[in-house]
N, C-alpha and C. Protein backbone atom coordinates (compact mmCIF):
# COMPACT_ATOMS: atom_id res chain seq x y z
N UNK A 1 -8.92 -1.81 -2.39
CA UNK A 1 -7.97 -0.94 -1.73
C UNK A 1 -8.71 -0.01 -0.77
N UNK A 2 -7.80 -0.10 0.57
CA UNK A 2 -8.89 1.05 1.38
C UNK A 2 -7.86 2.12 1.58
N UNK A 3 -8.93 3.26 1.94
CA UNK A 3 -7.70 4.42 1.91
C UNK A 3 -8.35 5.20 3.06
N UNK A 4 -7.33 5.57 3.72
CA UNK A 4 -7.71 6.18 5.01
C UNK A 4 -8.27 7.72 5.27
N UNK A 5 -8.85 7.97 6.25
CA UNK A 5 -9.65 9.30 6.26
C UNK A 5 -8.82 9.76 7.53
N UNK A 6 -9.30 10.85 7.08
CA UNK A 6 -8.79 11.60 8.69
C UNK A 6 -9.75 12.42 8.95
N UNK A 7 -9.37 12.94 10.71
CA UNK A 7 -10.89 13.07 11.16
C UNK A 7 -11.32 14.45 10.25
N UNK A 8 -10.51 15.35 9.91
CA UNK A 8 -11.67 16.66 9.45
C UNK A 8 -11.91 16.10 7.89
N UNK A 9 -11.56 15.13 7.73
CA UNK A 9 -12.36 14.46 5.85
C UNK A 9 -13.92 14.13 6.57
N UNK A 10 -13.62 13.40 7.70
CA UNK A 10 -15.00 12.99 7.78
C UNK A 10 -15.90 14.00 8.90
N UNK A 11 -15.61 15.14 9.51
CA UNK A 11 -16.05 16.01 9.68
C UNK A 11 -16.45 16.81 8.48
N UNK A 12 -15.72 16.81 7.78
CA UNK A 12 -16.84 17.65 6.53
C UNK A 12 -17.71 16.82 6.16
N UNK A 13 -17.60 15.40 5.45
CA UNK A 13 -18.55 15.05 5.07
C UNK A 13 -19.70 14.44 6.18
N UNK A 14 -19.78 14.90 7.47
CA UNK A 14 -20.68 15.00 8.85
C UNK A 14 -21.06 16.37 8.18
N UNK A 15 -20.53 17.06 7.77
CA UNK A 15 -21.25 18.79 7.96
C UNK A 15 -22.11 19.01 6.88
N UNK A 16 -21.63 18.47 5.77
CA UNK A 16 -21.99 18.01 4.26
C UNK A 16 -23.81 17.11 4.32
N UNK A 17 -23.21 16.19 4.85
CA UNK A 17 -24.60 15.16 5.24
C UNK A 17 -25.46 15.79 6.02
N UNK A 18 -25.20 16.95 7.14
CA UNK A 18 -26.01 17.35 8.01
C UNK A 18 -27.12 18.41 6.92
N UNK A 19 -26.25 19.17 6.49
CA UNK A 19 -26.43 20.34 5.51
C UNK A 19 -27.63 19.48 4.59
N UNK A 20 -27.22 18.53 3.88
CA UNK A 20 -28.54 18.01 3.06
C UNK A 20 -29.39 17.30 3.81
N UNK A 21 -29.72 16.88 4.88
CA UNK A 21 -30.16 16.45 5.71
C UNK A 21 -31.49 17.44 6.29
N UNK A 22 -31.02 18.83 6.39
CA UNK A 22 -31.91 19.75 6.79
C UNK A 22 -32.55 20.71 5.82
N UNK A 23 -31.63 20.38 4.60
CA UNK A 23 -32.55 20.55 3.17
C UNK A 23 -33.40 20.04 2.64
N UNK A 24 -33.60 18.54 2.86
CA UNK A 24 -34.78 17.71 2.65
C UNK A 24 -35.78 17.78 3.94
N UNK A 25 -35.13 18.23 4.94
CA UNK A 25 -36.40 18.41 6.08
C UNK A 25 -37.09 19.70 5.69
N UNK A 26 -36.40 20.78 5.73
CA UNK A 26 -37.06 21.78 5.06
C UNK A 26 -37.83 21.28 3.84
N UNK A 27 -37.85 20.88 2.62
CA UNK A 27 -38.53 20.59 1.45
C UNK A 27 -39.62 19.52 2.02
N UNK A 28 -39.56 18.82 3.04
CA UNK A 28 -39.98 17.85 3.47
C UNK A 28 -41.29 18.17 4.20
N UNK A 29 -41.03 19.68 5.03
CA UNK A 29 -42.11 20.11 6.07
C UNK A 29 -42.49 21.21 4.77
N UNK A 30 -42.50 21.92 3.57
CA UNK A 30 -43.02 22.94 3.02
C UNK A 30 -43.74 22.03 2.06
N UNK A 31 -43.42 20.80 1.66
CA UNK A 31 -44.36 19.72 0.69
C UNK A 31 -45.49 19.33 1.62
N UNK A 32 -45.19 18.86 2.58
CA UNK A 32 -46.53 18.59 3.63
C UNK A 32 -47.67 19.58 3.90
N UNK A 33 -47.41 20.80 3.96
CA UNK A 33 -48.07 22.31 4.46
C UNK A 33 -48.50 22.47 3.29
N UNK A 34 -48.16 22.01 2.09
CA UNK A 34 -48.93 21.97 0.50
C UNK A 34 -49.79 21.66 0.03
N UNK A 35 -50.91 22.06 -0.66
CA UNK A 35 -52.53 21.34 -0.37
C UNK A 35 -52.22 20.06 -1.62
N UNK A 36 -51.88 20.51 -2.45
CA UNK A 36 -51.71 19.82 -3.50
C UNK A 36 -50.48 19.02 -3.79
N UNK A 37 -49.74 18.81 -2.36
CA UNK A 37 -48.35 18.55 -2.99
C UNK A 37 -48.03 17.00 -1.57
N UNK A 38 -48.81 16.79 -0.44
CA UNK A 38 -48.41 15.94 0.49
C UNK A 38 -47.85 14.91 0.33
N UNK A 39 -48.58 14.62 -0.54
CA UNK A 39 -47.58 13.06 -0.90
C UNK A 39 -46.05 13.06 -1.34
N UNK A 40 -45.39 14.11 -1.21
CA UNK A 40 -44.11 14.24 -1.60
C UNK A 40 -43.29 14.32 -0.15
N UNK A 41 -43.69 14.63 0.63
CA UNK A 41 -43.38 14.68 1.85
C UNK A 41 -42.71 13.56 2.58
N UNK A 42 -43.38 12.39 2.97
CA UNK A 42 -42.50 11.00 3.19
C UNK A 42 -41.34 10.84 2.52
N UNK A 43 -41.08 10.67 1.18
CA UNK A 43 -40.18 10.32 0.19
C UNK A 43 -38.81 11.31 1.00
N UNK A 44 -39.54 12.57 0.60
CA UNK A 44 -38.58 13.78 1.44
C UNK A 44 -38.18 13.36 2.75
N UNK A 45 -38.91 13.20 3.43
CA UNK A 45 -38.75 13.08 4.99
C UNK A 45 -37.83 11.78 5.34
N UNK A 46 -38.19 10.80 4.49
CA UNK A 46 -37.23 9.50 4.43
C UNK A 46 -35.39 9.88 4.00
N UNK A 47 -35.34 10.32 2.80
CA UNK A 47 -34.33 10.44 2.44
C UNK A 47 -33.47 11.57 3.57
N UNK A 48 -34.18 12.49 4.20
CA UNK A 48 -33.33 13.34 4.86
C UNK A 48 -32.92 12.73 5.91
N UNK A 49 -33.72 11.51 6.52
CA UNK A 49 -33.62 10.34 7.73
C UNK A 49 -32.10 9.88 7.29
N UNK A 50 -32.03 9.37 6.03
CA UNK A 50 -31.14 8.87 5.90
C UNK A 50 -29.83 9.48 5.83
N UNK A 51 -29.80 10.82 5.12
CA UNK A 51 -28.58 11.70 5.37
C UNK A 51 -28.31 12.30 6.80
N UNK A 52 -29.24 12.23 7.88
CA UNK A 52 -29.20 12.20 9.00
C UNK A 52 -27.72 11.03 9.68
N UNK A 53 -28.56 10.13 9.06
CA UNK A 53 -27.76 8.73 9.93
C UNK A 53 -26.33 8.76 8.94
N UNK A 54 -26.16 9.40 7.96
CA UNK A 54 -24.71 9.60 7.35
C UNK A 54 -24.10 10.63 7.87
N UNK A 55 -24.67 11.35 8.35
CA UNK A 55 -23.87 13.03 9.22
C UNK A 55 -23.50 11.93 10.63
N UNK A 56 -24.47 11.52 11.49
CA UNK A 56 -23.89 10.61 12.39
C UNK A 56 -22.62 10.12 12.42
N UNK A 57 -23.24 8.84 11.57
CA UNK A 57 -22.14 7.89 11.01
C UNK A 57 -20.61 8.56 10.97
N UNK A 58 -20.36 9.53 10.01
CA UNK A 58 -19.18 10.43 9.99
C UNK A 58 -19.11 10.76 11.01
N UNK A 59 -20.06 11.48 11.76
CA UNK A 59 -19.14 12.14 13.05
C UNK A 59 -19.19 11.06 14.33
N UNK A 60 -19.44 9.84 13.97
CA UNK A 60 -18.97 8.92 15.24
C UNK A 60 -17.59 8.54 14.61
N UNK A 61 -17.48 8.59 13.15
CA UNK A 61 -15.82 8.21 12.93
C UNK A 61 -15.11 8.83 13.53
N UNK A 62 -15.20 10.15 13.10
CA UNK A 62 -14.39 11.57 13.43
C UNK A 62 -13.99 10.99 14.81
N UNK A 63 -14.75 10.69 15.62
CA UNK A 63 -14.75 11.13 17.01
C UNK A 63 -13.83 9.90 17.41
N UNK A 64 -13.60 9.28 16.91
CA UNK A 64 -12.97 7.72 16.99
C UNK A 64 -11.95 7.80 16.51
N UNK A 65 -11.47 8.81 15.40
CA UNK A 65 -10.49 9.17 14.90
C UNK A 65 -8.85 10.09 15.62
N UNK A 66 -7.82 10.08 16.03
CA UNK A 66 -7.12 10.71 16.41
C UNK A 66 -7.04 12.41 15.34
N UNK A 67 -7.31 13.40 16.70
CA UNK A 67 -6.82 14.85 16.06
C UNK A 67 -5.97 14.89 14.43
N UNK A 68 -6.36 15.68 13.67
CA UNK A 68 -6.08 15.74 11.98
C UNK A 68 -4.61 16.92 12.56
N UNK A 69 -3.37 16.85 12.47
CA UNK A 69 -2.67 17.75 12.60
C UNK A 69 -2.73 18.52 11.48
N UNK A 70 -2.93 19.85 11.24
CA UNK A 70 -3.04 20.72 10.47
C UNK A 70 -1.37 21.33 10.44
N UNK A 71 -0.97 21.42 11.56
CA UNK A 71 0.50 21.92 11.10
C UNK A 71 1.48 21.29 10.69
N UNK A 72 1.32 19.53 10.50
CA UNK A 72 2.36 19.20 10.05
C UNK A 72 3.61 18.47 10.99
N UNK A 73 3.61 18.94 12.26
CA UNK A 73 4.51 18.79 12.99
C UNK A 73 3.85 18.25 14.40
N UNK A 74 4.48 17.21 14.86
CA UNK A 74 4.42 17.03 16.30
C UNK A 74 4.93 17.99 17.46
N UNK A 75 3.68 17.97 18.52
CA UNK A 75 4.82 18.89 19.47
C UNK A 75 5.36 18.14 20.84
C-alpha cells in the first residue's frame, strides 16, 4: 500500500535529515581534531553523506510536489 505525502511531510523530513546530517558532520570534524579518537571520523563523515542525500532526496520531492494547502480551502 502506498500512501501519499504532501509537500510540508516531506519538507520536514528534508529539515529533519538536514538537522542530523550536520550533527554527524559536527561529531565527524570534532572526532578527526581528536588525537586519540580519528578513526571514528569516516564512519561519521559517511553516515552524515548519507543523511545529506535524504534531506535532498525530500526536498527534490517537496519541490515536485504541488503547494500543501494549510487552510483547507481553494481560492
Amino acid at each position: 500500500m502506498t500512501t501519499q505525502t504532501t509537500r510540508a511531510d516531506d519538507l520536514a523530513k528534508a529539515t529533519e535529515a538536514a538537522r542530523r546530517a550536520a550533527a554527524l558532520a559536527e561529531a565527524a570534524e570534532r572526532y578527526a581534531r581528536h588525537p586519540d579518537y580519528p578513526h571514528r571520523a569516516a564512519p561519521l563523515a559517511a553516515a552524515g553523506g548519507l543523511w545529506a542525500d535524504v534531506a535532498r532526496a525530500h526536498a527534490a520531492i517537496a519541490a515536485a510536489l504541488p503547494p500543501t494547502d494549510t487552510a483547507g480551502e481553494e481560492d
